[in-house]
N, C-alpha and C. Protein backbone atom coordinates (compact mmCIF):
# COMPACT_ATOMS: atom_id res chain seq x y z
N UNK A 1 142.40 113.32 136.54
CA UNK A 1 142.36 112.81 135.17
C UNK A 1 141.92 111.34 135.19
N UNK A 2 141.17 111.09 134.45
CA UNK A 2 140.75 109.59 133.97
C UNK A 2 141.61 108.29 133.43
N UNK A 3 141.64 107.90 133.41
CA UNK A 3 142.21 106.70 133.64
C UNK A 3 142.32 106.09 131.84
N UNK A 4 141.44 106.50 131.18
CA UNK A 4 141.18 107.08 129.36
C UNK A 4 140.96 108.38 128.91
N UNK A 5 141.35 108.93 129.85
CA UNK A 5 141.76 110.68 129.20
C UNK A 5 143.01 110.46 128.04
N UNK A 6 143.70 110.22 128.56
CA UNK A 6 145.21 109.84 127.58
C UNK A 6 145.68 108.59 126.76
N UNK A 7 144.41 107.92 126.61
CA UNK A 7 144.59 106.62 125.86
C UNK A 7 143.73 106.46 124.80
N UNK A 8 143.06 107.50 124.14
CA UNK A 8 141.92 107.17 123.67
C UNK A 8 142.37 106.30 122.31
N UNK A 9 144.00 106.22 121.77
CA UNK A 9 143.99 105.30 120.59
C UNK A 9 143.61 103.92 120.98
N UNK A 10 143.77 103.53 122.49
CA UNK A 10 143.57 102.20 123.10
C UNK A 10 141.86 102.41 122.85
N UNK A 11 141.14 103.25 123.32
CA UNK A 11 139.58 103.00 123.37
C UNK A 11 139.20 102.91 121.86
N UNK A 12 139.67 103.65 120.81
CA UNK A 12 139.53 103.13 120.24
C UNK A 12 139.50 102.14 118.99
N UNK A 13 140.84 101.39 119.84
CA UNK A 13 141.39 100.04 118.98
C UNK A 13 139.79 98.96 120.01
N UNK A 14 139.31 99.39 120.90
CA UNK A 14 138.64 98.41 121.87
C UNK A 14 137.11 98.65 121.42
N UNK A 15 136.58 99.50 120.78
CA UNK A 15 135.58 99.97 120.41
C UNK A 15 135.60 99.46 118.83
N UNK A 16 136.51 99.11 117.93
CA UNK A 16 136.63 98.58 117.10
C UNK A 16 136.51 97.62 116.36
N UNK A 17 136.36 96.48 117.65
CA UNK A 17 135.98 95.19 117.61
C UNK A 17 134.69 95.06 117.45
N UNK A 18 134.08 95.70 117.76
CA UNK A 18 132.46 95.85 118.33
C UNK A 18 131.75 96.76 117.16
N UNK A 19 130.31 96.20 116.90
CA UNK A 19 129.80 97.02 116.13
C UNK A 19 129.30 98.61 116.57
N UNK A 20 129.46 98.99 115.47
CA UNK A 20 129.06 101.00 116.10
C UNK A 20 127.93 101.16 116.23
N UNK A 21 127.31 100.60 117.41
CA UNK A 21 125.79 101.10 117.48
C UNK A 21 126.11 101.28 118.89
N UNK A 22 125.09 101.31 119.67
CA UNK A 22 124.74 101.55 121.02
C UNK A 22 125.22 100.45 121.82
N UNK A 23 124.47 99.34 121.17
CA UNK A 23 124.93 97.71 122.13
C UNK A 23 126.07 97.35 121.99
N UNK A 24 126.74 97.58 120.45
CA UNK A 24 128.62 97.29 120.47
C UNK A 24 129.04 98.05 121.53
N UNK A 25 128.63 99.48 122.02
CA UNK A 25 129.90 100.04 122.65
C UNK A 25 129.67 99.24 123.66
N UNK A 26 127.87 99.21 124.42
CA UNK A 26 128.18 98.55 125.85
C UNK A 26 129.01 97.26 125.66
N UNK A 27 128.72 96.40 124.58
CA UNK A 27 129.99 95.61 124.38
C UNK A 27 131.45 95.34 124.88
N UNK A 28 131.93 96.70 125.06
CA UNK A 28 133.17 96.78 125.04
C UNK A 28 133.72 96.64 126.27
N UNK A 29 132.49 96.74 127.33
CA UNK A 29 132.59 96.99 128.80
C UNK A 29 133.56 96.21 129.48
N UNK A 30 134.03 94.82 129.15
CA UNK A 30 134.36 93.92 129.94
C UNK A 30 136.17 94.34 129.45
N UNK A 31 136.86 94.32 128.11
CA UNK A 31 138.14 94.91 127.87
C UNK A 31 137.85 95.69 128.62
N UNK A 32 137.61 97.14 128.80
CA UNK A 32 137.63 98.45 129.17
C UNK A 32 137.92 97.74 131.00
N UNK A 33 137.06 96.92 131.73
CA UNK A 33 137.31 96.62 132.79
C UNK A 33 138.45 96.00 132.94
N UNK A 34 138.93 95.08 132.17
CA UNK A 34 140.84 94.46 132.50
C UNK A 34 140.92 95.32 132.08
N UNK A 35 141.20 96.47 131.33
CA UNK A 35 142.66 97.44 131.26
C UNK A 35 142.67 98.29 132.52
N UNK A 36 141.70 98.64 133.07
CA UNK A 36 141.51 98.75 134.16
C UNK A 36 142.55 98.26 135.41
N UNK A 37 141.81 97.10 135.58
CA UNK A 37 141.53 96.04 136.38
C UNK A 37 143.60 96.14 136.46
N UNK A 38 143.98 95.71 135.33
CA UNK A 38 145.50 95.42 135.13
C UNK A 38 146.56 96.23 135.38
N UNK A 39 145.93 97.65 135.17
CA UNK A 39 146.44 98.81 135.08
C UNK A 39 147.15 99.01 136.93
N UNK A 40 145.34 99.01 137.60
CA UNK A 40 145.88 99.73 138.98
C UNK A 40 145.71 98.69 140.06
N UNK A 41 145.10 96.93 139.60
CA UNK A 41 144.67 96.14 140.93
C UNK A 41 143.29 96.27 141.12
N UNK A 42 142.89 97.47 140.89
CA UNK A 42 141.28 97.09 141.16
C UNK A 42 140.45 98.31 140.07
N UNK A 43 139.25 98.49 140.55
CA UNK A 43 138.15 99.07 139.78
C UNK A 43 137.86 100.24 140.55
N UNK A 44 137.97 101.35 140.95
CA UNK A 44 137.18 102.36 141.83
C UNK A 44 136.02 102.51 141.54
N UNK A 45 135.28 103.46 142.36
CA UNK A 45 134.64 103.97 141.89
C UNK A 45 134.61 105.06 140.81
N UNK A 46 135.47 105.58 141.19
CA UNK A 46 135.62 106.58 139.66
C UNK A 46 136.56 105.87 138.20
N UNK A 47 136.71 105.01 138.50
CA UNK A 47 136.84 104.04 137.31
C UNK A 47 135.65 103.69 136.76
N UNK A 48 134.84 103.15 137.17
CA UNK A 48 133.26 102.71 136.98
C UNK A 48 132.42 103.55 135.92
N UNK A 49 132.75 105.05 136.96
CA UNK A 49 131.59 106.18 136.13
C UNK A 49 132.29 106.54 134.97
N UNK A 50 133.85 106.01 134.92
CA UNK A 50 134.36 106.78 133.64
C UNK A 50 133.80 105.72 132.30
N UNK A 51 134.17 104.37 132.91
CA UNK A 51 133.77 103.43 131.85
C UNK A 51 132.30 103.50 131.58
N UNK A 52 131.26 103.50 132.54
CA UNK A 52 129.80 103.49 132.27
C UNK A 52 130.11 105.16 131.06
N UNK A 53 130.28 106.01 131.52
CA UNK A 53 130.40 107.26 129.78
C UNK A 53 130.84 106.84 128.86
N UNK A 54 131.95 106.22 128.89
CA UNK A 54 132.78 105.46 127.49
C UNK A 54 131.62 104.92 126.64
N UNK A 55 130.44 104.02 127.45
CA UNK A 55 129.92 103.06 126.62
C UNK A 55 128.07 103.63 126.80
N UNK A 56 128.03 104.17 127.38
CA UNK A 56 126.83 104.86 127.47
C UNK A 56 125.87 104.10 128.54
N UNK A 57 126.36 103.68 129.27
CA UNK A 57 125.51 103.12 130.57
C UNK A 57 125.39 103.35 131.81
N UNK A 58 125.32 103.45 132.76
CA UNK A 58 125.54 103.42 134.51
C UNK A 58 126.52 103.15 135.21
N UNK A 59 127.35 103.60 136.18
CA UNK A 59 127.98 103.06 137.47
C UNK A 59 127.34 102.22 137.86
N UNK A 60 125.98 101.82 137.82
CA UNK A 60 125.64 101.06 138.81
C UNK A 60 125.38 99.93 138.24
N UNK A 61 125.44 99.78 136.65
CA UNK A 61 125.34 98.88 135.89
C UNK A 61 126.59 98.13 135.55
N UNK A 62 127.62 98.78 135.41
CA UNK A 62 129.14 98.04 135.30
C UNK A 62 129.39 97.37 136.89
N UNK A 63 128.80 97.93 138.19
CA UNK A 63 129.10 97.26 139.50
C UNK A 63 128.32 95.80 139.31
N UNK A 64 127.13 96.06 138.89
CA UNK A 64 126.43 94.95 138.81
C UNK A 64 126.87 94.18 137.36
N UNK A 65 127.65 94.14 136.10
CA UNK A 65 128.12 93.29 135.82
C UNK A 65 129.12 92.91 136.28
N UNK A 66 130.67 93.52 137.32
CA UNK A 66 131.62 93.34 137.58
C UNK A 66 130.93 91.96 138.89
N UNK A 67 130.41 92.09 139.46
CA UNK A 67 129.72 91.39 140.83
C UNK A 67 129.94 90.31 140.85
N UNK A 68 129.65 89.38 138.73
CA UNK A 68 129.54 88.22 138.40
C UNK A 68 130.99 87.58 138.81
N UNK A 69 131.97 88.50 138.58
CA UNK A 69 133.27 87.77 138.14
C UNK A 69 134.04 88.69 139.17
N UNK A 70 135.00 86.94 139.75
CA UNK A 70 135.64 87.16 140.90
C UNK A 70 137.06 88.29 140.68
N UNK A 71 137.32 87.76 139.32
CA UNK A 71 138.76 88.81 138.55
C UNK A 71 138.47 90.00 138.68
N UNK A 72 137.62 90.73 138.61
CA UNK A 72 137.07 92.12 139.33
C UNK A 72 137.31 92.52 140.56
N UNK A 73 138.42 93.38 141.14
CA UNK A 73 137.97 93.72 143.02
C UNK A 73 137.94 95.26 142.73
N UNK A 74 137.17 95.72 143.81
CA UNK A 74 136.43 97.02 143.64
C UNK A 74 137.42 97.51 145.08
N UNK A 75 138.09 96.89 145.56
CA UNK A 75 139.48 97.42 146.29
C UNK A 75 140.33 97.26 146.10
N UNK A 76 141.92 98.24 146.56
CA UNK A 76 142.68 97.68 146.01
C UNK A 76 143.53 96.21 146.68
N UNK A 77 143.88 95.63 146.16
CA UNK A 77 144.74 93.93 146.27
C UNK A 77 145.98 93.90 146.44
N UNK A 78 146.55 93.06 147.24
CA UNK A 78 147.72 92.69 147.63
C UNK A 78 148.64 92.27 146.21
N UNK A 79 150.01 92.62 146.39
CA UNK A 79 151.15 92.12 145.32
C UNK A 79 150.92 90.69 145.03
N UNK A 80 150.17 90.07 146.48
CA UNK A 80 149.84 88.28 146.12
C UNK A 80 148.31 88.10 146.56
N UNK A 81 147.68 88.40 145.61
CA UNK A 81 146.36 88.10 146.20
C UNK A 81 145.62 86.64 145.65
N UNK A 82 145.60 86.24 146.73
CA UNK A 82 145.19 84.90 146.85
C UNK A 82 143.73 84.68 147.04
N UNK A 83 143.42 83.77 145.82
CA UNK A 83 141.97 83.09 146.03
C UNK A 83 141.38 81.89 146.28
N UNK A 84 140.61 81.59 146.77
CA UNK A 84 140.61 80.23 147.85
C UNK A 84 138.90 79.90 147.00
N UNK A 85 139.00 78.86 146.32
CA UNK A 85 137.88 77.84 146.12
C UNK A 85 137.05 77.85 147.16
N UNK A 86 136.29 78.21 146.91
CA UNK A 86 134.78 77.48 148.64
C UNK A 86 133.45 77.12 148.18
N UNK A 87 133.60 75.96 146.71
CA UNK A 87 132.54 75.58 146.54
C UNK A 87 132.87 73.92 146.77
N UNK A 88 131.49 73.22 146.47
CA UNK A 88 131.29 72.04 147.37
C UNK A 88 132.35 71.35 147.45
N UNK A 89 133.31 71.23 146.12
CA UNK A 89 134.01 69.99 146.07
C UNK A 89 135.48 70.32 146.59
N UNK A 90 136.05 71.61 147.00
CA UNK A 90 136.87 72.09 147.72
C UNK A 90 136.72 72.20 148.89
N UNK A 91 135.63 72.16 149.31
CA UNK A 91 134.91 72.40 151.04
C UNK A 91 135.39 70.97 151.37
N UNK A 92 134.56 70.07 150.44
CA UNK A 92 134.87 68.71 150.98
C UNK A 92 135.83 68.32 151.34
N UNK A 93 136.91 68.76 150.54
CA UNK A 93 138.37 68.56 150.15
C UNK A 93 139.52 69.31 151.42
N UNK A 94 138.71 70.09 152.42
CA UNK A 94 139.72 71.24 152.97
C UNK A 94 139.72 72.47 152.69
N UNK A 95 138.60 72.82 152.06
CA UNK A 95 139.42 74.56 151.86
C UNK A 95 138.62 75.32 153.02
N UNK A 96 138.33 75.10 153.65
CA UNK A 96 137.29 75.81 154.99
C UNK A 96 138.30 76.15 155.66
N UNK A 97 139.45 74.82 156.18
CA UNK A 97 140.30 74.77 157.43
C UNK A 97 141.29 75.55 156.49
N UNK A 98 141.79 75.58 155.16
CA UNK A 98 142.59 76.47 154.51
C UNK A 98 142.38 77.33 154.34
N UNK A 99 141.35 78.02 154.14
CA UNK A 99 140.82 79.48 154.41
C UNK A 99 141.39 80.50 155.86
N UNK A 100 140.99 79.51 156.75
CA UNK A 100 141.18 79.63 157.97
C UNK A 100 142.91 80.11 158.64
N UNK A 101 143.46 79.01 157.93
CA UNK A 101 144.76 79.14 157.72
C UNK A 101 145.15 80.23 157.36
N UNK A 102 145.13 80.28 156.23
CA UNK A 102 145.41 81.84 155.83
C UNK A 102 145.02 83.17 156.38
N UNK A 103 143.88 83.13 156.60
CA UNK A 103 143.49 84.59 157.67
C UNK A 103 144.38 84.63 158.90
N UNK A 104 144.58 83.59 159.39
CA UNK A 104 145.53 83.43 160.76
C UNK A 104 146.50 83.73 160.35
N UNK A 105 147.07 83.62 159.57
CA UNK A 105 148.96 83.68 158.95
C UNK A 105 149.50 84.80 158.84
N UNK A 106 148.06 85.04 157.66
CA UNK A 106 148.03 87.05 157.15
C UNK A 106 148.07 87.92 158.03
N UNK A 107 147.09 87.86 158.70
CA UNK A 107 146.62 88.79 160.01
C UNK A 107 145.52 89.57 159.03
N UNK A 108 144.69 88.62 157.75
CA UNK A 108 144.00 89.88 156.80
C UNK A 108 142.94 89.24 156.65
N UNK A 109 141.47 90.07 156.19
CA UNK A 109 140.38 89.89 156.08
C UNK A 109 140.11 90.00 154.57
N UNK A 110 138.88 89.62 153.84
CA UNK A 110 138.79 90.40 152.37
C UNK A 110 138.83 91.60 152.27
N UNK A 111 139.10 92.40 151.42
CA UNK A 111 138.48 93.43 151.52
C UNK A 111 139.43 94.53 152.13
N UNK A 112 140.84 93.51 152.46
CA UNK A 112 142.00 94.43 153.74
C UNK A 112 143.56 93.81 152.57
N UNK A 113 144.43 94.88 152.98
CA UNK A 113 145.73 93.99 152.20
C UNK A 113 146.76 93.90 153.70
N UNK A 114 147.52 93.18 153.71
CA UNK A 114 148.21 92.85 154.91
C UNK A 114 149.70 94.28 154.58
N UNK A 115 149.78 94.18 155.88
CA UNK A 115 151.00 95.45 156.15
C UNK A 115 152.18 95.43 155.04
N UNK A 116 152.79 96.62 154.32
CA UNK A 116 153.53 96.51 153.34
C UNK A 116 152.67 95.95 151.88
N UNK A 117 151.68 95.80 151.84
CA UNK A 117 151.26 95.77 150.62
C UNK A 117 151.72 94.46 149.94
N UNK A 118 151.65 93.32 150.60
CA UNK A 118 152.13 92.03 150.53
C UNK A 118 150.64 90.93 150.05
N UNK A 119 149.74 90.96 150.85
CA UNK A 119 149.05 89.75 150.64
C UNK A 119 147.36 90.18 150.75
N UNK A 120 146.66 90.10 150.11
CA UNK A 120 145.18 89.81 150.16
C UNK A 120 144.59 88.36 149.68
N UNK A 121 143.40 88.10 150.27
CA UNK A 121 142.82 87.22 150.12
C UNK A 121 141.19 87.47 149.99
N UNK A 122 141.20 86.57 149.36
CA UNK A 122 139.73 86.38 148.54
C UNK A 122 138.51 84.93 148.82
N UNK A 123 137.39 84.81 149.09
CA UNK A 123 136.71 83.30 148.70
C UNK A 123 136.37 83.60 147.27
N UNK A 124 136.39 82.93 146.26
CA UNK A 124 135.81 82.63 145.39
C UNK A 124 134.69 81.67 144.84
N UNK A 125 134.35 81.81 143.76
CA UNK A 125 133.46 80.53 143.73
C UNK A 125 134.32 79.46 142.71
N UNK A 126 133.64 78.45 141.97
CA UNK A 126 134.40 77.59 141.49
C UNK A 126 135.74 78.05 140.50
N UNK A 127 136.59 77.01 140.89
CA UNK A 127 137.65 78.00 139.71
C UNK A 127 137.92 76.65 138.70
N UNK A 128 137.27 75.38 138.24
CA UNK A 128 137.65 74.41 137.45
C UNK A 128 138.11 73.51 137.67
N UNK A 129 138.91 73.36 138.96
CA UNK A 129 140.33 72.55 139.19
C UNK A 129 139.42 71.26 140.51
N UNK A 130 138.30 70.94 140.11
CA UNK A 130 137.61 70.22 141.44
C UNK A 130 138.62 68.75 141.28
N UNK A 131 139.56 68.28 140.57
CA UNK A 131 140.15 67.02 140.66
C UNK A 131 141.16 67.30 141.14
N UNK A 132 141.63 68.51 141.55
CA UNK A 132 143.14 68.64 142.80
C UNK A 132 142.69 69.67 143.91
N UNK A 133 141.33 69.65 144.08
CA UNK A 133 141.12 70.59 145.33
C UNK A 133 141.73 69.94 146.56
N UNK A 134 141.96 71.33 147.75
CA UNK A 134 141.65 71.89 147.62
C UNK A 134 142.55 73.27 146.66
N UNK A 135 142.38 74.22 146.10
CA UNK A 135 142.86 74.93 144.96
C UNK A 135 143.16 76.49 145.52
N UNK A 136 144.26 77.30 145.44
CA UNK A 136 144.08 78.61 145.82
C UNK A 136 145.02 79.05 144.10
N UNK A 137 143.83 80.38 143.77
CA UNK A 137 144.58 80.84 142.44
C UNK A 137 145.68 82.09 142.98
N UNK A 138 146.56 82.40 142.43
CA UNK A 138 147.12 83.58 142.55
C UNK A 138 147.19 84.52 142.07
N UNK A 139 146.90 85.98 141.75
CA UNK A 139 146.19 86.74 141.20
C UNK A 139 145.13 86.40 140.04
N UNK A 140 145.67 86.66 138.79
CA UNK A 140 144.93 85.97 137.50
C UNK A 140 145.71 84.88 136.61
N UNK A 141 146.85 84.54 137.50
CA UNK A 141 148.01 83.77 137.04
C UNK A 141 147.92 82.23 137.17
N UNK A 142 147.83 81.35 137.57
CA UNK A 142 147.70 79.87 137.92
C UNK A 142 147.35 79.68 139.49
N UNK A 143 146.97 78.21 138.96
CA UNK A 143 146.71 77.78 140.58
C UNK A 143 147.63 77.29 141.02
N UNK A 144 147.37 76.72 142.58
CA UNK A 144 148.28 75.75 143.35
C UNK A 144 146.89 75.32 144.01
N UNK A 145 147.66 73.98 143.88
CA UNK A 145 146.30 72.27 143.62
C UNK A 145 146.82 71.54 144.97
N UNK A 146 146.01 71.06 145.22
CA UNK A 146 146.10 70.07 146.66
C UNK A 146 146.65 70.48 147.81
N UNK A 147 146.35 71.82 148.36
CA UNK A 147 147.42 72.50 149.02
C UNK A 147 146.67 72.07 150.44
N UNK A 148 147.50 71.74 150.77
CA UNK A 148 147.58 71.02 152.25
C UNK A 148 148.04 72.07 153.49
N UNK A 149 148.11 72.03 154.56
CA UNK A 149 148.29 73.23 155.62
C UNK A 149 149.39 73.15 155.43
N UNK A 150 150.76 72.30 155.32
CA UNK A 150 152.43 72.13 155.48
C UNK A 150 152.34 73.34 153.98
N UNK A 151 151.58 72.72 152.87
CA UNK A 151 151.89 73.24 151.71
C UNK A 151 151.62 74.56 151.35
N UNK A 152 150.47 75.04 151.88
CA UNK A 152 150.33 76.59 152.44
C UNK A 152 151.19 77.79 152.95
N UNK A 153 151.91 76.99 154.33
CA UNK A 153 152.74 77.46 154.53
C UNK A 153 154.38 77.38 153.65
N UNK A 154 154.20 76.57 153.55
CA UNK A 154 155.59 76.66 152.60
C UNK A 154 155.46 77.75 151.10
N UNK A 155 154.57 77.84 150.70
CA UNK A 155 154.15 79.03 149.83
C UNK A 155 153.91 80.22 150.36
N UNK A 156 153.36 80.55 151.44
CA UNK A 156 153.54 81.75 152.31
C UNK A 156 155.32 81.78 151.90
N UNK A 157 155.55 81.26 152.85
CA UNK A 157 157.05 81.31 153.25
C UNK A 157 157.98 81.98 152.03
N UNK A 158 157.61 81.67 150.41
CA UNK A 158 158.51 82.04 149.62
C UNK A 158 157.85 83.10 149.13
N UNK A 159 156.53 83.87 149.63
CA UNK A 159 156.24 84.91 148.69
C UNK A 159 156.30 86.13 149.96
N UNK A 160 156.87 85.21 151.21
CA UNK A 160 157.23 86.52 151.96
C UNK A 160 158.71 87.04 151.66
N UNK A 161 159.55 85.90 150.89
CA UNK A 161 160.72 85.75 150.50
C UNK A 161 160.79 86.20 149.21
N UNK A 162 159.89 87.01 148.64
CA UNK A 162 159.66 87.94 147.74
C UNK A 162 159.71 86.98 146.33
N UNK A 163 159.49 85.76 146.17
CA UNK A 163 159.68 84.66 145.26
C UNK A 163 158.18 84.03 145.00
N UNK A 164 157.45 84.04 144.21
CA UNK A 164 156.52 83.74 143.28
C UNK A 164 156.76 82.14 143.00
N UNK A 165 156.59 81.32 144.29
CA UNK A 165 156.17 79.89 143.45
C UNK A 165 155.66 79.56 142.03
N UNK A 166 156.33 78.39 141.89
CA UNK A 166 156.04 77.67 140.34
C UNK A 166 154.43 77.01 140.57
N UNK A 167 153.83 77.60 139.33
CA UNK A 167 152.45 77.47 139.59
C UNK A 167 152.18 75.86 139.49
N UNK A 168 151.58 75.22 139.89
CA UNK A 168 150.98 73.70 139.98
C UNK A 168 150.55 73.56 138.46
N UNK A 169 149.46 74.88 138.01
CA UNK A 169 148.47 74.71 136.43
C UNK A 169 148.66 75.98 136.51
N UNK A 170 148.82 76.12 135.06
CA UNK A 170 148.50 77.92 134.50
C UNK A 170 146.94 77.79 134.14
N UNK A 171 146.46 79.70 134.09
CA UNK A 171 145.22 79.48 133.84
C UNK A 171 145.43 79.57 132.59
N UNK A 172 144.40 79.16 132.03
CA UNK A 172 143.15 78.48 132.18
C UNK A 172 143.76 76.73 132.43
N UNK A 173 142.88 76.16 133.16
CA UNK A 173 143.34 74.61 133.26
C UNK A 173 143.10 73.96 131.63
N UNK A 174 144.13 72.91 131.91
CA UNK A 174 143.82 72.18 130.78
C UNK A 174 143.10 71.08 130.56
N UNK A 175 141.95 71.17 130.08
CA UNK A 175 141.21 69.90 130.08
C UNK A 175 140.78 69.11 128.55
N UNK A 176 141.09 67.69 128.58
CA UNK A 176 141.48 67.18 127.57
C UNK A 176 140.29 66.77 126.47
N UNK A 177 139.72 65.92 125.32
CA UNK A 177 138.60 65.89 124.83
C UNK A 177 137.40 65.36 125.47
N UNK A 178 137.91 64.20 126.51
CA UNK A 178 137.48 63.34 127.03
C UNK A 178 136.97 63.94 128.38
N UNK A 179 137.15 65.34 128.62
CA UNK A 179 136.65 66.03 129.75
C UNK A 179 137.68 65.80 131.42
N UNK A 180 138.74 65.61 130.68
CA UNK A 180 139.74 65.18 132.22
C UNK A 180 140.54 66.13 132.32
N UNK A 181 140.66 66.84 133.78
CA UNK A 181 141.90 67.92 133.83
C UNK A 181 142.99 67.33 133.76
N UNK A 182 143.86 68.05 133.22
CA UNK A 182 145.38 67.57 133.12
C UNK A 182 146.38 68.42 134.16
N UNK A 183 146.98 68.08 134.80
CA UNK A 183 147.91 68.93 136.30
C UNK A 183 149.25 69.31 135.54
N UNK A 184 149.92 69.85 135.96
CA UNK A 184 151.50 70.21 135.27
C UNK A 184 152.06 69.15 135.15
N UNK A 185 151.84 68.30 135.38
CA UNK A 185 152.86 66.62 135.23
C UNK A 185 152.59 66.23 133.78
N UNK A 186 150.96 66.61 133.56
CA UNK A 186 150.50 66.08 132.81
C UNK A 186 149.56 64.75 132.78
N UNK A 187 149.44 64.37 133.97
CA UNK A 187 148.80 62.96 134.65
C UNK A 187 147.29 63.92 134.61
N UNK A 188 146.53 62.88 133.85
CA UNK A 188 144.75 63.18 134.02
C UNK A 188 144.38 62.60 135.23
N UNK A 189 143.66 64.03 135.50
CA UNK A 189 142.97 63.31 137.14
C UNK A 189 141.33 63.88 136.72
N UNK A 190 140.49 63.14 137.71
CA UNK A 190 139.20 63.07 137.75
C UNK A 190 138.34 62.23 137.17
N UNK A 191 137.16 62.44 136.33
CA UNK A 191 136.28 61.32 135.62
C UNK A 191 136.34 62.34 134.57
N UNK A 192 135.91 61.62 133.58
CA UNK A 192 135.96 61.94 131.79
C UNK A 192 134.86 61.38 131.64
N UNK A 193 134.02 61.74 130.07
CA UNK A 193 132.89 61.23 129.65
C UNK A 193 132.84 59.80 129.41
N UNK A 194 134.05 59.27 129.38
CA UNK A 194 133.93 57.69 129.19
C UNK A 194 133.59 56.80 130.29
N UNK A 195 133.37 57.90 131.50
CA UNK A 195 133.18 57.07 132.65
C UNK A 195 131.36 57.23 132.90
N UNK A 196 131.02 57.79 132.13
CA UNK A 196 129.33 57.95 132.09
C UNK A 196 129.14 56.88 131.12
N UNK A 197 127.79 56.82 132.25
CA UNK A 197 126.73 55.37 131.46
C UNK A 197 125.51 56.07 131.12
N UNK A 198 124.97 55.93 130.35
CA UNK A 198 123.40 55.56 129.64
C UNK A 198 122.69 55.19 130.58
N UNK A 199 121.37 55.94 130.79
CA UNK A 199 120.52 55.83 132.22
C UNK A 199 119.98 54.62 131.05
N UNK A 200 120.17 54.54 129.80
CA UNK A 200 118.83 53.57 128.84
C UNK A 200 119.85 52.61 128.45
N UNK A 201 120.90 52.10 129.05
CA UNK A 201 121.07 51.11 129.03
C UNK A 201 121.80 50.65 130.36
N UNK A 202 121.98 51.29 131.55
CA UNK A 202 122.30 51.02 132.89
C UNK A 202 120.56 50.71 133.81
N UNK A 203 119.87 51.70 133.32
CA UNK A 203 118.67 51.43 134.18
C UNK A 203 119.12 51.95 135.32
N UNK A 204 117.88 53.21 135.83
CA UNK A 204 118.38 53.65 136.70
C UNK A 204 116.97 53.99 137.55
């Protein structure tokens, strides 16, 4: 049975939003993927072909929009699946040697969940937070910012202790008018638009 065999008042409260033509339903594709997504941890393949009928498109067309976005895994994920920043300004910052860290700790690869159904890990690409890298998110829930190798482990340590650290930032980060992230303290870190100059009146 399908995964919307028995829900169809949900498909269509989700089809509702969307205009009734052809392009509303493909519309709908991306809900239809979190209920999914939320439901079982990941996307199968026979999740895929059910949603590509829902909306009148391809398996191979929902793989290739899911591809874009890291919140998508097409396996299933650990109770703590952890995602690790590995674009420039986190690289710079440590997340290479924290990456590293973690595969050693886990004993896990992408793509693998560690014994007991405890931990997966992920690279991602940017996740927002470049003024407290380096950054690991935890499922679709918040990050943890500046995490250092001591600080790594000490978060291992409580989610082997079956305890869900207090997130650093919930998602989505908060960033203020002035373009500055704000951290759980509430202290703005990074540069804001007030720190840009005018190439036509700096000369550049």
């Amino acid at each position: 049975m399908g995964h919307f065999d028995d829900r169809q008042p949900l498909v269509a409260d989700i089809f509702a939003r969307y205009p009734d033509t052809p392009q509303g339903k493909r519309s709908a594709l991306m809900p239809l993927l979190r209920e999914v997504q939320n439901a079982h941890g990941y996307v199968s393949d026979g999740h895929m072909a059910e949603i590509a009928g829902l909306i009148g498109s391809t398996a191979t067309e929902v793989r290739s929009v899911m591809s874009f976005y890291s919140t998508y895994s097409t396996v299933p994920t650990g109770q703590y699946h952890l995602q690790v920043c590995s674009t420039l300004m986190c690289a710079q910052a440590g997340s290479d040697e924290l990456w590293d860290e973690l595969v050693s700790q886990l004993d896990v690869q992408p793509g693998e969940v560690s014994a007991g159904g405890l931990f997966s890990v992920q690279k991602v690409e940017c996740l927002g937070s470049c003024g407290t890298a380096p950054v690991i998110q935890l499922n679709d829930a918040g990050y943890y910012e500046n995490v250092t190798r001591r600080k790594c482990l000490e978060l291992l340590a409580l989610m082997r202790a079956g305890v869900a650290p207090a997130f650093d930032a919930p998602v989505p980060v908060t960033v203020d008018a002035d373009g500055r992230q704000h951290v759980a303290s509430g202290a703005a870190v990074g540069a804001g638009v007030q720190s840009l100059h005018s190439l036509a009146e700096g000369g550049a």
